[in-house]
C-alpha atoms as a PDB file:
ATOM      1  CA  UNK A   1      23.150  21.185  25.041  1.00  0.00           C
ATOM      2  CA  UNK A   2      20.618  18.182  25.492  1.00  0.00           C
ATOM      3  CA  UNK A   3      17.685  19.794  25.041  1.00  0.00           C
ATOM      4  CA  UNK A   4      19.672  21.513  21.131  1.00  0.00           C
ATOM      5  CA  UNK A   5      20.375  17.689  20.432  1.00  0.00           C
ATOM      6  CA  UNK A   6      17.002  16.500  20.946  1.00  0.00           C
ATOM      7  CA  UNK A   7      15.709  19.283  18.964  1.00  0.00           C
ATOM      8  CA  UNK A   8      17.506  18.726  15.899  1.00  0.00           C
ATOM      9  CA  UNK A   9      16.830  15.043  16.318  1.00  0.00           C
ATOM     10  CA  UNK A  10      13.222  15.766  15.780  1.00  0.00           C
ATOM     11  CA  UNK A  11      13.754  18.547  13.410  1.00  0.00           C
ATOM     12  CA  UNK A  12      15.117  16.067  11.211  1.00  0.00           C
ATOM     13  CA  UNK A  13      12.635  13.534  11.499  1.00  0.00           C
ATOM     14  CA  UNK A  14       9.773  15.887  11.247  1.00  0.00           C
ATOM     15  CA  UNK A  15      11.331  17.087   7.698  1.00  0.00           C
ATOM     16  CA  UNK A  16      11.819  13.449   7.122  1.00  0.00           C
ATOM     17  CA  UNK A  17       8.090  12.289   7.611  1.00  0.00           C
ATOM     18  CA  UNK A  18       6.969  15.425   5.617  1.00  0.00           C
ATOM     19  CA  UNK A  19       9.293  14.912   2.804  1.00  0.00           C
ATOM     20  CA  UNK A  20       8.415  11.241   2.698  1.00  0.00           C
ATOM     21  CA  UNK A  21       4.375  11.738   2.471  1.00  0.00           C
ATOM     22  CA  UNK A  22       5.317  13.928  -0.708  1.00  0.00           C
ATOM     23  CA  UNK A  23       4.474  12.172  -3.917  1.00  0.00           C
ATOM     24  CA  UNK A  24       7.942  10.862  -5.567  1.00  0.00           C
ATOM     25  CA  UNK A  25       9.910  11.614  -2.622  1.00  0.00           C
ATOM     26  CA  UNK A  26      12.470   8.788  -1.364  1.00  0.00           C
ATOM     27  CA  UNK A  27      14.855   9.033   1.165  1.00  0.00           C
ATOM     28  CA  UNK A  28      16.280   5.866   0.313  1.00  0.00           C
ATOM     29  CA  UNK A  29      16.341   6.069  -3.176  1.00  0.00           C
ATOM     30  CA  UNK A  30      20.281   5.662  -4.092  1.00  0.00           C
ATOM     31  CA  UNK A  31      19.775   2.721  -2.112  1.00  0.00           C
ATOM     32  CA  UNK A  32      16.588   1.252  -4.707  1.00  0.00           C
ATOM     33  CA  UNK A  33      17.007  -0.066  -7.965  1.00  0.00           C
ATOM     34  CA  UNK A  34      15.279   2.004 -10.774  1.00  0.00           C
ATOM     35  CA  UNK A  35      11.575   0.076 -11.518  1.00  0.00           C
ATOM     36  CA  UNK A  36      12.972  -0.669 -15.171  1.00  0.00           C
ATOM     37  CA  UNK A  37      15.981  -2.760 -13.848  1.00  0.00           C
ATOM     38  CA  UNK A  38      13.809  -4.907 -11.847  1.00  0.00           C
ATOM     39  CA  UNK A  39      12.943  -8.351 -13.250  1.00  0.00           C
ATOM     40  CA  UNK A  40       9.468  -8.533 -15.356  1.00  0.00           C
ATOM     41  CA  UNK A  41       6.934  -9.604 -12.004  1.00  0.00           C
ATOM     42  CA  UNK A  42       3.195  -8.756 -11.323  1.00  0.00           C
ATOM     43  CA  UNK A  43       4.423  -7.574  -8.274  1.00  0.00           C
ATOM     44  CA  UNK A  44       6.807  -5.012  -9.837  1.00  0.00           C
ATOM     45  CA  UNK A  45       4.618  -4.233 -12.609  1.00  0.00           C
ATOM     46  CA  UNK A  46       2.264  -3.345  -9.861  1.00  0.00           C
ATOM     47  CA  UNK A  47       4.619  -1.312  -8.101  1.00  0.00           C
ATOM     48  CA  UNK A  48       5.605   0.515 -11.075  1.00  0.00           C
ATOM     49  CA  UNK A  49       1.769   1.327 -11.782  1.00  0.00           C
ATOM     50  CA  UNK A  50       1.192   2.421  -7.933  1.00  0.00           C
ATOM     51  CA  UNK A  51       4.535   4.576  -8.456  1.00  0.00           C
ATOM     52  CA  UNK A  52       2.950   6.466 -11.194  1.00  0.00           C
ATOM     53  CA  UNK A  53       5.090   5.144 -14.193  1.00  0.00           C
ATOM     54  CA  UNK A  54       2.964   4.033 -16.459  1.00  0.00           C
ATOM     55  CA  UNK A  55       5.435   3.316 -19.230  1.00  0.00           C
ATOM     56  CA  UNK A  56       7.495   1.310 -16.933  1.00  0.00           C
ATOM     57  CA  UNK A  57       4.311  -0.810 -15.685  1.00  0.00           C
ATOM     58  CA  UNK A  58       3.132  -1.112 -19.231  1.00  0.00           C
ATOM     59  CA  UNK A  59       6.487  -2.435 -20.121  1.00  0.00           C
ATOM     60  CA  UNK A  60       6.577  -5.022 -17.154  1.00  0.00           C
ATOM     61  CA  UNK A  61       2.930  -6.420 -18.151  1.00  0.00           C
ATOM     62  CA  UNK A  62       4.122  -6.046 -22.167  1.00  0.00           C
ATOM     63  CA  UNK A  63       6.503  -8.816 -21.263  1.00  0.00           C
ATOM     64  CA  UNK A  64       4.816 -10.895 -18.736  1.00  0.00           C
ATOM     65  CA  UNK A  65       2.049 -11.213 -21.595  1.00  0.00           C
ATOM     66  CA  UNK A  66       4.649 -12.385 -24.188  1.00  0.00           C
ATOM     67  CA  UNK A  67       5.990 -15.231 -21.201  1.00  0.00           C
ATOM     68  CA  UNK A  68       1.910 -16.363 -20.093  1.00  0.00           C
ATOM     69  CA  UNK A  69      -0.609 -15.261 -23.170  1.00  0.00           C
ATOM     70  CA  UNK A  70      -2.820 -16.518 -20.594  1.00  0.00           C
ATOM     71  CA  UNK A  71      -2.235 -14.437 -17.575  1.00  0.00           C
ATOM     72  CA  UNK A  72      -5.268 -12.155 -17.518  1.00  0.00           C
ATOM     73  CA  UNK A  73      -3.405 -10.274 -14.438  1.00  0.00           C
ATOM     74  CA  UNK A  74      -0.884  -9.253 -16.651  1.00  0.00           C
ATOM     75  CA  UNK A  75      -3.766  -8.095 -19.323  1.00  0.00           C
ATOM     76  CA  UNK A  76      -5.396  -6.501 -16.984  1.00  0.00           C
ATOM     77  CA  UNK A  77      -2.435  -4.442 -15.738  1.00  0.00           C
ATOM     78  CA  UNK A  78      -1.483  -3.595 -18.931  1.00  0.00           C
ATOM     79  CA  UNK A  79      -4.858  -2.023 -19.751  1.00  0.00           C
ATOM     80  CA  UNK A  80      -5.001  -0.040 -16.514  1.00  0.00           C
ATOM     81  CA  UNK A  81      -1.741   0.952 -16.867  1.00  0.00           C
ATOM     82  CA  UNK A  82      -2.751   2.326 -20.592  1.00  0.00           C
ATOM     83  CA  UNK A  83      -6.173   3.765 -19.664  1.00  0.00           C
ATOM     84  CA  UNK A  84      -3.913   5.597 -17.107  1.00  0.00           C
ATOM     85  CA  UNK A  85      -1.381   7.014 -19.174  1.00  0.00           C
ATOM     86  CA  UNK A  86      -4.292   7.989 -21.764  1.00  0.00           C
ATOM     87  CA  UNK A  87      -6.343   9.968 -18.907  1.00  0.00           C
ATOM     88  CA  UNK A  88      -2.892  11.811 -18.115  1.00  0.00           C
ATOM     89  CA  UNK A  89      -1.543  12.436 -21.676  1.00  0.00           C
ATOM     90  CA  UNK A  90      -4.975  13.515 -23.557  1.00  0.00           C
ATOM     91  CA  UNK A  91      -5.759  16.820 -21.687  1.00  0.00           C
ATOM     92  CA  UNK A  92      -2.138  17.921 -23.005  1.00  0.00           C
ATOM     93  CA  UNK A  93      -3.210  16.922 -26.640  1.00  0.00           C
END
């Protein structure tokens, strides 16, 4: 009986660790807020860039350029963030 318990224990976290070195996988992610309904930061600009959404990120930096014209972070995120979505969009075109 044990030995079934410890086995599903590490059934479960094996499928866990797998599923959560998939790209866009979350466990947790009823427990997040969505990357647009965070406030306008580098930091979740950033995030929203390493997460893959580009629109989002682009957004984030859109904004933080209108509040500091002279943040070149936020510049430069935006233009990564739009060189990004380019690569990704133009082989469709």
């Amino acid at each position: 009986m044990r030995k079934r318990i410890v086995l599903g224990i590490a059934v479960v976290c094996a499928a866990l660790f797998a599923g959560g070195c998939s790209k866009g996988f979350n466990a947790f992610a009823p427990l997040t807020p969505s990357l647009k309904d965070q406030p306008k930061t580098l930091e979740n600009a950033a995030n929203a860039y390493a997460s893959g959404d580009y629109v989002t990120a682009m957004e984030q930096y859109e904004q933080l350029m209108k509040d500091n014209p002279g943040s070149s972070e936020a510049k430069y995120g935006y233009v990564k963030a739009y060189v990004k979505m380019r690569v990704l969009i133009l082989p469709l075109l």
